[in-house]
PDB file of N, CA and C in Angstrom:
ATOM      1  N   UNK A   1      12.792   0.424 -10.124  1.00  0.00           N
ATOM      2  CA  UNK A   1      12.021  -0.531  -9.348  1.00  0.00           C
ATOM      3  C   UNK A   1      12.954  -1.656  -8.928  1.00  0.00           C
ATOM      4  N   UNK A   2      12.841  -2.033  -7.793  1.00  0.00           N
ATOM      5  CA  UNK A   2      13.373  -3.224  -7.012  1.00  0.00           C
ATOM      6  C   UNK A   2      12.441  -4.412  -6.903  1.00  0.00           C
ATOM      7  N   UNK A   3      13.463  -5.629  -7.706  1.00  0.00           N
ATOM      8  CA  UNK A   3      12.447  -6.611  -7.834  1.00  0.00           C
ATOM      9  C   UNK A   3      13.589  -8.135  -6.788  1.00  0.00           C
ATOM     10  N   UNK A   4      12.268  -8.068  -5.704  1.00  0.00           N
ATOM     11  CA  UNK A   4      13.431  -9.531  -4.949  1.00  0.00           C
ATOM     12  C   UNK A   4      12.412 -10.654  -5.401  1.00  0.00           C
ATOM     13  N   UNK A   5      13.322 -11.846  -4.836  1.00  0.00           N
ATOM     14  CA  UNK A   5      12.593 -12.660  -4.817  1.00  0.00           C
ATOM     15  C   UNK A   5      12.925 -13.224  -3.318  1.00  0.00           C
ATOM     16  N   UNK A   6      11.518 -14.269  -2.326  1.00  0.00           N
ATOM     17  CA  UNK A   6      11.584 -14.206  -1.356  1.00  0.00           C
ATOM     18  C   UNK A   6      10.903 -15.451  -1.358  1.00  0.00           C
ATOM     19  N   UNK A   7      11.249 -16.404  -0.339  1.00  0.00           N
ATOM     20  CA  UNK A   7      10.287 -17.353   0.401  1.00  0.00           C
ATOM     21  C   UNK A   7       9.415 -17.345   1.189  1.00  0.00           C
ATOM     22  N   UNK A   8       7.720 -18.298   1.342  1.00  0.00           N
ATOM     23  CA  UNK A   8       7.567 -17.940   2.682  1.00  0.00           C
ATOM     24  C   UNK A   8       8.415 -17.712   3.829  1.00  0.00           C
ATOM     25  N   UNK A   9       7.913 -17.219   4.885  1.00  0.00           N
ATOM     26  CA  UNK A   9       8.329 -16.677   6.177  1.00  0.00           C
ATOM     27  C   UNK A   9       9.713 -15.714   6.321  1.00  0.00           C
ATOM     28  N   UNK A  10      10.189 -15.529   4.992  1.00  0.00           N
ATOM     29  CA  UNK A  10      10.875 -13.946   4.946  1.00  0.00           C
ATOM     30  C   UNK A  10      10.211 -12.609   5.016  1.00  0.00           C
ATOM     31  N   UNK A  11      10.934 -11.751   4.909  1.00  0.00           N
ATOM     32  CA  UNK A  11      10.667 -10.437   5.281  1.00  0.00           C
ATOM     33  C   UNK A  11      11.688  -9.709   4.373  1.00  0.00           C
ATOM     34  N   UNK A  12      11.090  -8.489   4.081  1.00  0.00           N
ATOM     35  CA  UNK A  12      11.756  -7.104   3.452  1.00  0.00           C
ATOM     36  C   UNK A  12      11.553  -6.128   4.646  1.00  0.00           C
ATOM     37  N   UNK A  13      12.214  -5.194   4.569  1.00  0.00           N
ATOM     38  CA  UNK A  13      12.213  -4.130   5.854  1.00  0.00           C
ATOM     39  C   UNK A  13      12.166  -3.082   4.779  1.00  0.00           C
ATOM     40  N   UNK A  14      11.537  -1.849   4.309  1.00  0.00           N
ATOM     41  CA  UNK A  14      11.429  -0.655   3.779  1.00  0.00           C
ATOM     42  C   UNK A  14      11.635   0.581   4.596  1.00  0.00           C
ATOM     43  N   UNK A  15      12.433   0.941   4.929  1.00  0.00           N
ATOM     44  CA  UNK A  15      12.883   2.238   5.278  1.00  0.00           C
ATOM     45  C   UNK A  15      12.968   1.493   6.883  1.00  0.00           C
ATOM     46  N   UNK A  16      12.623   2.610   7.956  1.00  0.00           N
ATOM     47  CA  UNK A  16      12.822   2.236   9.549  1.00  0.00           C
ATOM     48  C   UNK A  16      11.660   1.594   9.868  1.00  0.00           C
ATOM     49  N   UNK A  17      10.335   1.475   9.300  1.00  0.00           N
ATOM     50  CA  UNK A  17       9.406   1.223  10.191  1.00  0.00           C
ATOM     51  C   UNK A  17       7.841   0.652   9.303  1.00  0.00           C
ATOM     52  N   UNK A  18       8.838  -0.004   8.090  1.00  0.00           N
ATOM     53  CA  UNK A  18       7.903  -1.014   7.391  1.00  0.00           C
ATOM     54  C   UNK A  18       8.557  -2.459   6.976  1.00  0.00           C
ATOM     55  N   UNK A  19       7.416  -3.323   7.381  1.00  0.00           N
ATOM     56  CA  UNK A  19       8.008  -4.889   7.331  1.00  0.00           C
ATOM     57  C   UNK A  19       7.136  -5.710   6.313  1.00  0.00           C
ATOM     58  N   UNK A  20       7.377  -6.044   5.306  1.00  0.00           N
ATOM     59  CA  UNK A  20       6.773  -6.790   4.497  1.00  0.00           C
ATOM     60  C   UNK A  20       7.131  -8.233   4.724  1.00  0.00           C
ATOM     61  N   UNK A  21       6.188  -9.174   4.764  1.00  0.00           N
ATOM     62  CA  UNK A  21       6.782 -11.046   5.087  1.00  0.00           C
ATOM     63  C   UNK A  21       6.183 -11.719   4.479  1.00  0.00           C
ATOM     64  N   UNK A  22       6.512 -12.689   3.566  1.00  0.00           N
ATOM     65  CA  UNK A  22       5.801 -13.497   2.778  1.00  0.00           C
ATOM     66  C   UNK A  22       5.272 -14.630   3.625  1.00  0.00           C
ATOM     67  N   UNK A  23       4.090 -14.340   3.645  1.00  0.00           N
ATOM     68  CA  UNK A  23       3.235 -15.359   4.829  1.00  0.00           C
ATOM     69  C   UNK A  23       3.404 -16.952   3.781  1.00  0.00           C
ATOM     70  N   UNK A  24       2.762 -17.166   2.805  1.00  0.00           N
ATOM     71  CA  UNK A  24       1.852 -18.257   2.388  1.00  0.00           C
ATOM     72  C   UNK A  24       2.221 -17.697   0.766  1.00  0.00           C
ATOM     73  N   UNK A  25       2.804 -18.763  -0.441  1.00  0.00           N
ATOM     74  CA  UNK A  25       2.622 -18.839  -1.416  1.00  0.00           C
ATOM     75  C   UNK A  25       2.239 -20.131  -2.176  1.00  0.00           C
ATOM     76  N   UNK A  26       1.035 -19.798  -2.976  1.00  0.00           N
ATOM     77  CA  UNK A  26       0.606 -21.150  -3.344  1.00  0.00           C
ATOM     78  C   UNK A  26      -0.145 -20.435  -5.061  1.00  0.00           C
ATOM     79  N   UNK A  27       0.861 -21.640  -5.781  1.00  0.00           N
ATOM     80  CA  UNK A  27       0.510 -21.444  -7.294  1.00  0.00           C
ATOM     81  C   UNK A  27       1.171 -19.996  -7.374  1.00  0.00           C
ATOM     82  N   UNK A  28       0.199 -19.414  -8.473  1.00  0.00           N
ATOM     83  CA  UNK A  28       0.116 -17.837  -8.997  1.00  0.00           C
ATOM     84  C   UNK A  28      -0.139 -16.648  -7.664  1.00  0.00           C
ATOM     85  N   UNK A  29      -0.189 -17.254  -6.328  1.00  0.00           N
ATOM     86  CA  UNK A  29      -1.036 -16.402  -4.850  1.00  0.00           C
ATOM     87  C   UNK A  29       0.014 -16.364  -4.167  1.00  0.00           C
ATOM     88  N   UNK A  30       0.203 -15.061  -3.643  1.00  0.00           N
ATOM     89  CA  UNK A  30       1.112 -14.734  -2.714  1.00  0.00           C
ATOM     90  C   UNK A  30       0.167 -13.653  -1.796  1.00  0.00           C
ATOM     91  N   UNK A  31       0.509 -14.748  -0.615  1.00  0.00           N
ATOM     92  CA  UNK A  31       0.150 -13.752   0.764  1.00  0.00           C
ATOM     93  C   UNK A  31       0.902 -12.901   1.364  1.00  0.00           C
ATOM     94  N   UNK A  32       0.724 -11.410   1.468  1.00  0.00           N
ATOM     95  CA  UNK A  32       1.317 -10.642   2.591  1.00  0.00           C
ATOM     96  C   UNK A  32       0.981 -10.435   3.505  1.00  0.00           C
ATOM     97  N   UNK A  33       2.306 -10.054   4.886  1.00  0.00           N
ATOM     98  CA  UNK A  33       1.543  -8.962   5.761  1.00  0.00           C
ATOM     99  C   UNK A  33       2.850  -7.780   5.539  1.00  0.00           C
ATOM    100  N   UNK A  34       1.890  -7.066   5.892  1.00  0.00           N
ATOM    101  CA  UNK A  34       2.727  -5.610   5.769  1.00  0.00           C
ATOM    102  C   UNK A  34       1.799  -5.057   7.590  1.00  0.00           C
ATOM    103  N   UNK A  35       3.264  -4.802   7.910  1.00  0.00           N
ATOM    104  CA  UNK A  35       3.415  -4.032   9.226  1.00  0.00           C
ATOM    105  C   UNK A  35       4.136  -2.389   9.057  1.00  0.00           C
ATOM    106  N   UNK A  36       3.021  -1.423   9.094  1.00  0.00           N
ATOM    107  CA  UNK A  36       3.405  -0.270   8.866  1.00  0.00           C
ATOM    108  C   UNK A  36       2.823   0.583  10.042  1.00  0.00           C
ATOM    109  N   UNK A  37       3.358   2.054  10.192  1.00  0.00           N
ATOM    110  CA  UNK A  37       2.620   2.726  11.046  1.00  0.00           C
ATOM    111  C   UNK A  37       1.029   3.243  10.301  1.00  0.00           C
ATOM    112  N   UNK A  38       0.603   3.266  11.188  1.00  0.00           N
ATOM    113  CA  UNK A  38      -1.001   3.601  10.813  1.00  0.00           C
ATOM    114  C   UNK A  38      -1.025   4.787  10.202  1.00  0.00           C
ATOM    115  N   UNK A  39       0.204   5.860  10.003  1.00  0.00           N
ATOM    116  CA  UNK A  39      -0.651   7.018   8.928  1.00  0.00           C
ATOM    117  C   UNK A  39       0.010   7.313   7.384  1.00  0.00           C
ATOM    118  N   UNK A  40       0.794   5.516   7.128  1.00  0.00           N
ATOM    119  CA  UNK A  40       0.991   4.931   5.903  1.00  0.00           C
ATOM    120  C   UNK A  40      -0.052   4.171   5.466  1.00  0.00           C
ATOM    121  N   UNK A  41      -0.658   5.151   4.276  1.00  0.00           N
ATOM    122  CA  UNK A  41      -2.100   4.938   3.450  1.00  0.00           C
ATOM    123  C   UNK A  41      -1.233   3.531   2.695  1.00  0.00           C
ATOM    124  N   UNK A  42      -2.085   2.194   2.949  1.00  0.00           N
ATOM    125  CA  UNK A  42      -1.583   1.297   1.676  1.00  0.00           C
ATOM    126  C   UNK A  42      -3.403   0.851   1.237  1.00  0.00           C
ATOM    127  N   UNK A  43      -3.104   0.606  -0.326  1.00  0.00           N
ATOM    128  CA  UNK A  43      -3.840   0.211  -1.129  1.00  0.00           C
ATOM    129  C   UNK A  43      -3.401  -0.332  -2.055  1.00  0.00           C
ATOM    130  N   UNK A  44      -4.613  -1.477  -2.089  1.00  0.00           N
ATOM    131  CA  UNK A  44      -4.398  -2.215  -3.435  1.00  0.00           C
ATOM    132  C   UNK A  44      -4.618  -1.526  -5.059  1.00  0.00           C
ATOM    133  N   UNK A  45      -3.907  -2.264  -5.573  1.00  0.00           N
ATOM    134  CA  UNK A  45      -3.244  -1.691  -6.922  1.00  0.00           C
ATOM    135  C   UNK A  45      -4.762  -0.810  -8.021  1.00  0.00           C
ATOM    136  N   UNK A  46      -5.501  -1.987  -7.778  1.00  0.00           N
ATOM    137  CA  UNK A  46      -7.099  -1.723  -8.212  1.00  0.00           C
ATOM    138  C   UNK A  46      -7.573  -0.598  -8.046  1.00  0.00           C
ATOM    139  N   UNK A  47      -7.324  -0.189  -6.337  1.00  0.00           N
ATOM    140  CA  UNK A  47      -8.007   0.661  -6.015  1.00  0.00           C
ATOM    141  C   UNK A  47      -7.138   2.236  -5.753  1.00  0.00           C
ATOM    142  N   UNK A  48      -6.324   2.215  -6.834  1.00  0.00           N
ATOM    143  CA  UNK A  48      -5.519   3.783  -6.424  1.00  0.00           C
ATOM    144  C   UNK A  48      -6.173   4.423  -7.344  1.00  0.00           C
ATOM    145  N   UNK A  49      -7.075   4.173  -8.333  1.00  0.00           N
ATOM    146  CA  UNK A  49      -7.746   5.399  -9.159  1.00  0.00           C
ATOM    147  C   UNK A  49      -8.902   6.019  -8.444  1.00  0.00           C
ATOM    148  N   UNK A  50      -9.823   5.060  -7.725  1.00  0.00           N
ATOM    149  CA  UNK A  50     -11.173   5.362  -7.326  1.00  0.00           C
ATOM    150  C   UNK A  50     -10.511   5.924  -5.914  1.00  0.00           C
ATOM    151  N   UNK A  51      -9.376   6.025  -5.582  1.00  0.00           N
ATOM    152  CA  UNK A  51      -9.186   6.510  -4.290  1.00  0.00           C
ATOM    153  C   UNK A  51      -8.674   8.381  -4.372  1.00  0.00           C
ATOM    154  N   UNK A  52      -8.062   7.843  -5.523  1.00  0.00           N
ATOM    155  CA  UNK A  52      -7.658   9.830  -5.990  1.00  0.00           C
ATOM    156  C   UNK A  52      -8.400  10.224  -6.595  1.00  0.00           C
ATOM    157  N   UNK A  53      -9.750   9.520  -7.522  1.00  0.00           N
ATOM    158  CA  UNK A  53     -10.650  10.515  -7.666  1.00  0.00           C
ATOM    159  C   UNK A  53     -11.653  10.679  -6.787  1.00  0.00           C
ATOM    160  N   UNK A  54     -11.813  10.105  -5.681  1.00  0.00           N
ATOM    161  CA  UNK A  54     -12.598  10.432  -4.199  1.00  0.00           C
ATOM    162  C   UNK A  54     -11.375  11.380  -3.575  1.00  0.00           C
ATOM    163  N   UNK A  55     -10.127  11.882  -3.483  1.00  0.00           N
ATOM    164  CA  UNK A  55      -9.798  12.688  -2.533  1.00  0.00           C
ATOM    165  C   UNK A  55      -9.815  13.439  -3.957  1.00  0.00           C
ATOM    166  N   UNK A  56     -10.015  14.114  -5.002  1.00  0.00           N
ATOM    167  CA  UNK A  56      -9.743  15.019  -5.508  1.00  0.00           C
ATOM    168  C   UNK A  56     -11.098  15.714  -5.572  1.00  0.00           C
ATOM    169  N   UNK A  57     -12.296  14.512  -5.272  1.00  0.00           N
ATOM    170  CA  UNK A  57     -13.750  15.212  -5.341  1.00  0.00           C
ATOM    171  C   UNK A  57     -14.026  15.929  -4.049  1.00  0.00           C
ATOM    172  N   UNK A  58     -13.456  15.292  -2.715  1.00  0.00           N
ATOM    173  CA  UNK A  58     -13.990  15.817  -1.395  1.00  0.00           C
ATOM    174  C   UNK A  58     -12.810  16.565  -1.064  1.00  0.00           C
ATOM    175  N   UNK A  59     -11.898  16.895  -1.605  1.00  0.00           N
ATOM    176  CA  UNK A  59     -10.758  18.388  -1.416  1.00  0.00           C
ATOM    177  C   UNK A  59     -11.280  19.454  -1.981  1.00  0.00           C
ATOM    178  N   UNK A  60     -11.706  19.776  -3.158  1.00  0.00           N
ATOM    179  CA  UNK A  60     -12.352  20.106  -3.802  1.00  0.00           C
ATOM    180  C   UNK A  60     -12.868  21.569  -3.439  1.00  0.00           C
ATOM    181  N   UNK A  61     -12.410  22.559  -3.698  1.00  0.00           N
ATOM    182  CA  UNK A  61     -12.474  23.882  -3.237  1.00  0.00           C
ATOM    183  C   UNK A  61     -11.190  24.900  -3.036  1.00  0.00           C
ATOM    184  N   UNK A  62     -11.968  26.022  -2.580  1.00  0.00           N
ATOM    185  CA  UNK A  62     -10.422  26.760  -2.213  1.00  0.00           C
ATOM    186  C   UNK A  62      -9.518  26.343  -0.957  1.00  0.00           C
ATOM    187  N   UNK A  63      -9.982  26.073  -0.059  1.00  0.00           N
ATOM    188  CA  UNK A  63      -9.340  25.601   0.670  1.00  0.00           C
ATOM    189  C   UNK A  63      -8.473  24.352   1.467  1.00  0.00           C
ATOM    190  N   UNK A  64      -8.501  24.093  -0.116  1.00  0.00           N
ATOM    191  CA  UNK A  64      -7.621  22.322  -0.050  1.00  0.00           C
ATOM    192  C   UNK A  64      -7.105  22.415  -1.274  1.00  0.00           C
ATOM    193  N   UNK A  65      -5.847  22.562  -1.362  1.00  0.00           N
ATOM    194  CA  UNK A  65      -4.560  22.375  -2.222  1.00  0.00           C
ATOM    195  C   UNK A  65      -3.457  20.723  -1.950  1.00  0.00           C
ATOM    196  N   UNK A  66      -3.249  21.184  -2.918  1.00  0.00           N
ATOM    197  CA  UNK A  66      -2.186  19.500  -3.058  1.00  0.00           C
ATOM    198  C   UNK A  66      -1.752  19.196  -1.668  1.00  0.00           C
ATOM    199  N   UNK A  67      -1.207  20.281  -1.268  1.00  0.00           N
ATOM    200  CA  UNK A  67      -0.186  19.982  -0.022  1.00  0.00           C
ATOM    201  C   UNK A  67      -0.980  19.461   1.292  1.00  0.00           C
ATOM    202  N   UNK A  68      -2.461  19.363   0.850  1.00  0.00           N
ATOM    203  CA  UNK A  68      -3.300  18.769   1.626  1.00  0.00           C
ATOM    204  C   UNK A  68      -3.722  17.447   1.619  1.00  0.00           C
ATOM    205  N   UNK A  69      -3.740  16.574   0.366  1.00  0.00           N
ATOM    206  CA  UNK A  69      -3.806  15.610  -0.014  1.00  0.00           C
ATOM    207  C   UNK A  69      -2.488  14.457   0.076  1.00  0.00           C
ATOM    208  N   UNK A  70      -3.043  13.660   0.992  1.00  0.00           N
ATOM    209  CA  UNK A  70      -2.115  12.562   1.301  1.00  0.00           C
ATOM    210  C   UNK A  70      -1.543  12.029   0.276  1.00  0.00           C
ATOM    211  N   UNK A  71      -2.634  11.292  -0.876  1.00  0.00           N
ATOM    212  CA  UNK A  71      -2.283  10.679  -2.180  1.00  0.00           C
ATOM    213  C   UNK A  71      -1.145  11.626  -3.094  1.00  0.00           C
ATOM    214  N   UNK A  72      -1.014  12.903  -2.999  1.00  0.00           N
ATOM    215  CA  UNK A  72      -0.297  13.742  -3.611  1.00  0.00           C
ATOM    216  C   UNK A  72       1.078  14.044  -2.832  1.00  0.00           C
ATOM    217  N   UNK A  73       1.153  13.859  -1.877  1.00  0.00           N
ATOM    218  CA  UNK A  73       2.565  13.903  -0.968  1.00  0.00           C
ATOM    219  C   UNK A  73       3.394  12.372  -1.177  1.00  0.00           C
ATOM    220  N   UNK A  74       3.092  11.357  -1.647  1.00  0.00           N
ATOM    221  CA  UNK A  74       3.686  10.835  -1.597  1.00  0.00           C
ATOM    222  C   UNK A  74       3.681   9.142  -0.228  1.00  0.00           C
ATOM    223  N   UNK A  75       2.844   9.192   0.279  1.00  0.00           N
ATOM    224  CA  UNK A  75       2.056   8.493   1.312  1.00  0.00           C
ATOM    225  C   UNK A  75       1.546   7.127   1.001  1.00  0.00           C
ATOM    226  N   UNK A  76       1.291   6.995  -0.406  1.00  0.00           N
ATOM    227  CA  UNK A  76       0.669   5.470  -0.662  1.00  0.00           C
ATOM    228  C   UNK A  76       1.598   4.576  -1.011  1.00  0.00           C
ATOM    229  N   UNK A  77       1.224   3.538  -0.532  1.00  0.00           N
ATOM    230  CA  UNK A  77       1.836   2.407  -0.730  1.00  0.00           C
ATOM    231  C   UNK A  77       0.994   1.402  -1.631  1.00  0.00           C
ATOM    232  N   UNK A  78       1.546   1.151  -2.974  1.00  0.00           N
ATOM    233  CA  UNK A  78       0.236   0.594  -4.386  1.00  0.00           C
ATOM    234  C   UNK A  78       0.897  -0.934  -4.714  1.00  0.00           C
ATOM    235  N   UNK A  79       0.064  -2.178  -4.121  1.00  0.00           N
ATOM    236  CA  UNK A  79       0.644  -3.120  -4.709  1.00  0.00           C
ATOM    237  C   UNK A  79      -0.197  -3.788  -5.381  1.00  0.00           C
ATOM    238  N   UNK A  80       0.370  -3.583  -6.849  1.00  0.00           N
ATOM    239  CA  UNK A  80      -0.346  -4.328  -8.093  1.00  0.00           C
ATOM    240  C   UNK A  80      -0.503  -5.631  -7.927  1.00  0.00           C
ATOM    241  N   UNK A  81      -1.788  -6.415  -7.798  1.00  0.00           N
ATOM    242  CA  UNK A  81      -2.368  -7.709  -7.907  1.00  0.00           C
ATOM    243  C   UNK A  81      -1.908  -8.785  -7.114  1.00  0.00           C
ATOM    244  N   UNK A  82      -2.223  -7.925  -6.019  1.00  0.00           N
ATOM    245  CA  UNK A  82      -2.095  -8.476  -4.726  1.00  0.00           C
ATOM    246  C   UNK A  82      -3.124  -8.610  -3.720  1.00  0.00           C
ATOM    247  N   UNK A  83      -3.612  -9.882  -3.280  1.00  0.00           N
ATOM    248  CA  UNK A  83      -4.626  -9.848  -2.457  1.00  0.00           C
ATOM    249  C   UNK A  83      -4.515  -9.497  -1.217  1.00  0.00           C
ATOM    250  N   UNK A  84      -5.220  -9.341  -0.454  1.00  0.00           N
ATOM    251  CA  UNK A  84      -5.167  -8.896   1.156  1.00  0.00           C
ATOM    252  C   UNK A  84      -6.274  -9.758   1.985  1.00  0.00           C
ATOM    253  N   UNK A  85      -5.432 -10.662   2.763  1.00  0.00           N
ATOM    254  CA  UNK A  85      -6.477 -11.365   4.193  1.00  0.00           C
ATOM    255  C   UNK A  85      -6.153 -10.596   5.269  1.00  0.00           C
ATOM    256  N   UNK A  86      -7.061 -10.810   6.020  1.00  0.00           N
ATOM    257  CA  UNK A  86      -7.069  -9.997   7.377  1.00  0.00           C
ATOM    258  C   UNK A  86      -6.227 -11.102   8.450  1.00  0.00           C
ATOM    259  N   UNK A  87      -5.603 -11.491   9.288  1.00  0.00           N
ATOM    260  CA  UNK A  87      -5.283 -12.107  10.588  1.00  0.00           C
ATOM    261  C   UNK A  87      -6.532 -12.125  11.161  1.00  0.00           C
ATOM    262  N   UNK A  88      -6.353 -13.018  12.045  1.00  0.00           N
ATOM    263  CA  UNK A  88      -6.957 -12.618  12.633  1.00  0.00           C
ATOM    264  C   UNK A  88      -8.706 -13.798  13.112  1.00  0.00           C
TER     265      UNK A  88
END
């Protein structure tokens, strides 16, 4: 694991075509935005259990194997205890 440390109005770049920027930190609260392409699944940290046991309930059959499931390829992006505002 890679741990930076960053000021507001910086940025991390993750691979070619994800931008993380520390909008707003105040106290224990740190605001992001994350600029990704739209068929990079991100979720909050909370919610990666109730999200793989909803794709493991509605795959669910013969005709949906791992290699069908986004959460199982490798696709999510999980940030532990981190809030999310909208822009906007």
């Amino acid at each position: 694991m890679l741990v930076l440390s960053r000021k507001a109005g910086e940025r991390i770049h993750v691979g070619d075509n994800i931008v993380l920027e520390i909008r707003r930190i105040s106290g224990n609260r740190v605001t992001l935005a994350l600029d990704a392409p739209r068929n990079i699944r991100i979720l909050r940290g909370e919610l990666e259990r109730s999200a793989r046991e909803f794709q493991g309930a509605s795959t669910a059959g013969p005709d949906h194997g791992v290699d069908d499931d986004p959460l199982a390829t490798g696709s999510v992006v999980v940030f532990n205890g981190l809030s999310a505002t909208r822009a906007g």
